[in-house]
C-alpha atoms as a PDB file:
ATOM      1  CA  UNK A   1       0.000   0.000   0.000  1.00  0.00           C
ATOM      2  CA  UNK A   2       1.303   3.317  -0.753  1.00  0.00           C
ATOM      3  CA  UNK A   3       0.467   6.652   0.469  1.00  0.00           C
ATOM      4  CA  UNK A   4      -0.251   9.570  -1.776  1.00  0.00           C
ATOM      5  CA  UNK A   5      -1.121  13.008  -0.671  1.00  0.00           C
ATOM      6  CA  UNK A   6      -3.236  13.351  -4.221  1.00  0.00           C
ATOM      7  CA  UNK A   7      -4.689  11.565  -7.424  1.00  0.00           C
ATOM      8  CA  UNK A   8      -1.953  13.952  -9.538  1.00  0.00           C
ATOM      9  CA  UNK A   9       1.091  12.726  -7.040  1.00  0.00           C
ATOM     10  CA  UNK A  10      -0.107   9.210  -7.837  1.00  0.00           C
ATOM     11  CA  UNK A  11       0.064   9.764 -11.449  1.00  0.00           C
ATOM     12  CA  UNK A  12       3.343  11.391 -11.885  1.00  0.00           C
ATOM     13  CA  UNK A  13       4.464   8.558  -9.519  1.00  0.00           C
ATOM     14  CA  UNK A  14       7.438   6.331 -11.403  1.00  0.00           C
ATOM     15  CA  UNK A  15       5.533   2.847 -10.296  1.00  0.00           C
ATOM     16  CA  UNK A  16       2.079   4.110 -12.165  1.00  0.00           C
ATOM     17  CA  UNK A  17       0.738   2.175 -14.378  1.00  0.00           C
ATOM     18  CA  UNK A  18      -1.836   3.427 -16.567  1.00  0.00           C
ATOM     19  CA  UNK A  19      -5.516   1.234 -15.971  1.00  0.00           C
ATOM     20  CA  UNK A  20      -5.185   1.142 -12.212  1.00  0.00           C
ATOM     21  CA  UNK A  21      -7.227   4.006 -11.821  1.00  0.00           C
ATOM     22  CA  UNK A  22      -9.777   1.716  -9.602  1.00  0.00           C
ATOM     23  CA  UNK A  23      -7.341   0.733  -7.434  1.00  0.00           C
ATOM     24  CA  UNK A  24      -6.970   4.489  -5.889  1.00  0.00           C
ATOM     25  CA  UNK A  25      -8.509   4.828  -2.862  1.00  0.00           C
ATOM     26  CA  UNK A  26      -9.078   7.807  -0.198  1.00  0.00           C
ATOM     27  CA  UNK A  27      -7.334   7.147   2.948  1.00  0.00           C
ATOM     28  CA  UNK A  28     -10.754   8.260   4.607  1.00  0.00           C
ATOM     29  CA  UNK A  29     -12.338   5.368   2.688  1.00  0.00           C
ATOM     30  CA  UNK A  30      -9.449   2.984   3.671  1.00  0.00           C
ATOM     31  CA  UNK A  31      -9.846   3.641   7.161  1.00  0.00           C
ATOM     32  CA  UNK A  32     -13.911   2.400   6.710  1.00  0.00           C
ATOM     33  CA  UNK A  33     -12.836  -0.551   5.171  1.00  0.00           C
ATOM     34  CA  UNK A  34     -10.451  -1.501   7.691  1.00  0.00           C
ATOM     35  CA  UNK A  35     -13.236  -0.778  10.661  1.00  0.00           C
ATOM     36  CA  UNK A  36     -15.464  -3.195   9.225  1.00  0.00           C
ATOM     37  CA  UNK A  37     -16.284  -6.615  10.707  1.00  0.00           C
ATOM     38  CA  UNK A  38     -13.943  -8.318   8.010  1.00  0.00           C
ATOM     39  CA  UNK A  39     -10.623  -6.691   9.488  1.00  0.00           C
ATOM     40  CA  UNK A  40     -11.813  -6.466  13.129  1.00  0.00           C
ATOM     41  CA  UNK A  41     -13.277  -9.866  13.816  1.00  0.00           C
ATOM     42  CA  UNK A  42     -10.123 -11.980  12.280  1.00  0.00           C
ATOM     43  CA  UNK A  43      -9.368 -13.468  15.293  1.00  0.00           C
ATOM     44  CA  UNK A  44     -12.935 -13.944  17.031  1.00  0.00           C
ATOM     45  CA  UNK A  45     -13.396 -17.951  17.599  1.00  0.00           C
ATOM     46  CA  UNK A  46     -16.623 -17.655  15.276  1.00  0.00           C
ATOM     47  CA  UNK A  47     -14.511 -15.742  12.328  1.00  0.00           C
ATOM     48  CA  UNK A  48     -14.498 -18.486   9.734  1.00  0.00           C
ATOM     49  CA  UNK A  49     -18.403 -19.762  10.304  1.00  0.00           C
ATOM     50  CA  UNK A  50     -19.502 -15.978   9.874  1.00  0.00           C
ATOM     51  CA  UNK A  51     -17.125 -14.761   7.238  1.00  0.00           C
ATOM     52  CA  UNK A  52     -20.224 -14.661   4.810  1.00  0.00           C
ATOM     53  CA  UNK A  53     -21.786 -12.459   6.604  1.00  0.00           C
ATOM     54  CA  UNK A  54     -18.675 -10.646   7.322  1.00  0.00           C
ATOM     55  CA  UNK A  55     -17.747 -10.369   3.118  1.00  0.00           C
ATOM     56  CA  UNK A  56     -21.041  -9.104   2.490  1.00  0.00           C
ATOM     57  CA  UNK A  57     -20.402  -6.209   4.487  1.00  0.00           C
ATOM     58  CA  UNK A  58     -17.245  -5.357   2.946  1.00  0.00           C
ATOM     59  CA  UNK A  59     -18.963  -5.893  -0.630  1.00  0.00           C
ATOM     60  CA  UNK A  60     -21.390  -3.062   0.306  1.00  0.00           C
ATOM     61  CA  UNK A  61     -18.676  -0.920   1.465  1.00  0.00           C
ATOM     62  CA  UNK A  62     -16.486  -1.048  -1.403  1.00  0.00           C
ATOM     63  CA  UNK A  63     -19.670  -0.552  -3.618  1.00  0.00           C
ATOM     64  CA  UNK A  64     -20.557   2.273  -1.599  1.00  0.00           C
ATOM     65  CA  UNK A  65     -17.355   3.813  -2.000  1.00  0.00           C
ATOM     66  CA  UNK A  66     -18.071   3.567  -5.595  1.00  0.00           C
ATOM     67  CA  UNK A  67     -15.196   0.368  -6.029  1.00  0.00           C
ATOM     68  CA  UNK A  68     -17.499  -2.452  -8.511  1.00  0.00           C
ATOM     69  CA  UNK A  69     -15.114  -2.749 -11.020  1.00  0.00           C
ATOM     70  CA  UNK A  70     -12.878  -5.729 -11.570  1.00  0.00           C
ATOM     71  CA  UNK A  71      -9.740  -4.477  -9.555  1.00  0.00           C
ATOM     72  CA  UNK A  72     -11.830  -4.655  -6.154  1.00  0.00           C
ATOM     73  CA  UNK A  73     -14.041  -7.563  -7.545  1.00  0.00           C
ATOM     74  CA  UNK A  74     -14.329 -10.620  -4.917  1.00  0.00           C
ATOM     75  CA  UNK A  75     -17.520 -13.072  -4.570  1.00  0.00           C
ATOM     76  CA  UNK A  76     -19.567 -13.190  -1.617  1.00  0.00           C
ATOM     77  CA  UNK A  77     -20.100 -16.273   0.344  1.00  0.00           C
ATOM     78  CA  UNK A  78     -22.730 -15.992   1.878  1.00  0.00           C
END
């Protein structure tokens, strides 16, 4: 993950690579991702049975965030 202070600094960035616009994220956005039940419930005994449940949630955030192309693209199991 790298740090970027804006969407310009990313693209004059020597490691860009033209197509991974989807891939940008705000850091405000990161940090709601990463407070969701996916991240914070890793090492709860129930993790694995509720996982489902647990995707789903991160599915709607990343849509919500406006993220439904194929970079961010992962299958719910529930």
């Amino acid at each position: 993950m790298n740090l970027f202070r804006s969407e310009e600094h990313i693209k004059n960035w020597q490691g860009y690579r033209p197509g991974t616009e989807g891939g940008i994220v705000a850091l405000k956005d990161l940090v709601g991702l990463f407070s969701l039940d996916f991240m914070r419930r890793r090492l709860d005994t129930d993790y694995v049975s509720r996982s489902g449940e647990y995707v789903d949630g991160l599915l709607s955030a990343v849509a919500g965030i406006g993220k439904e192309i194929p970079f961010w693209a992962i299958e719910s199991q529930g």
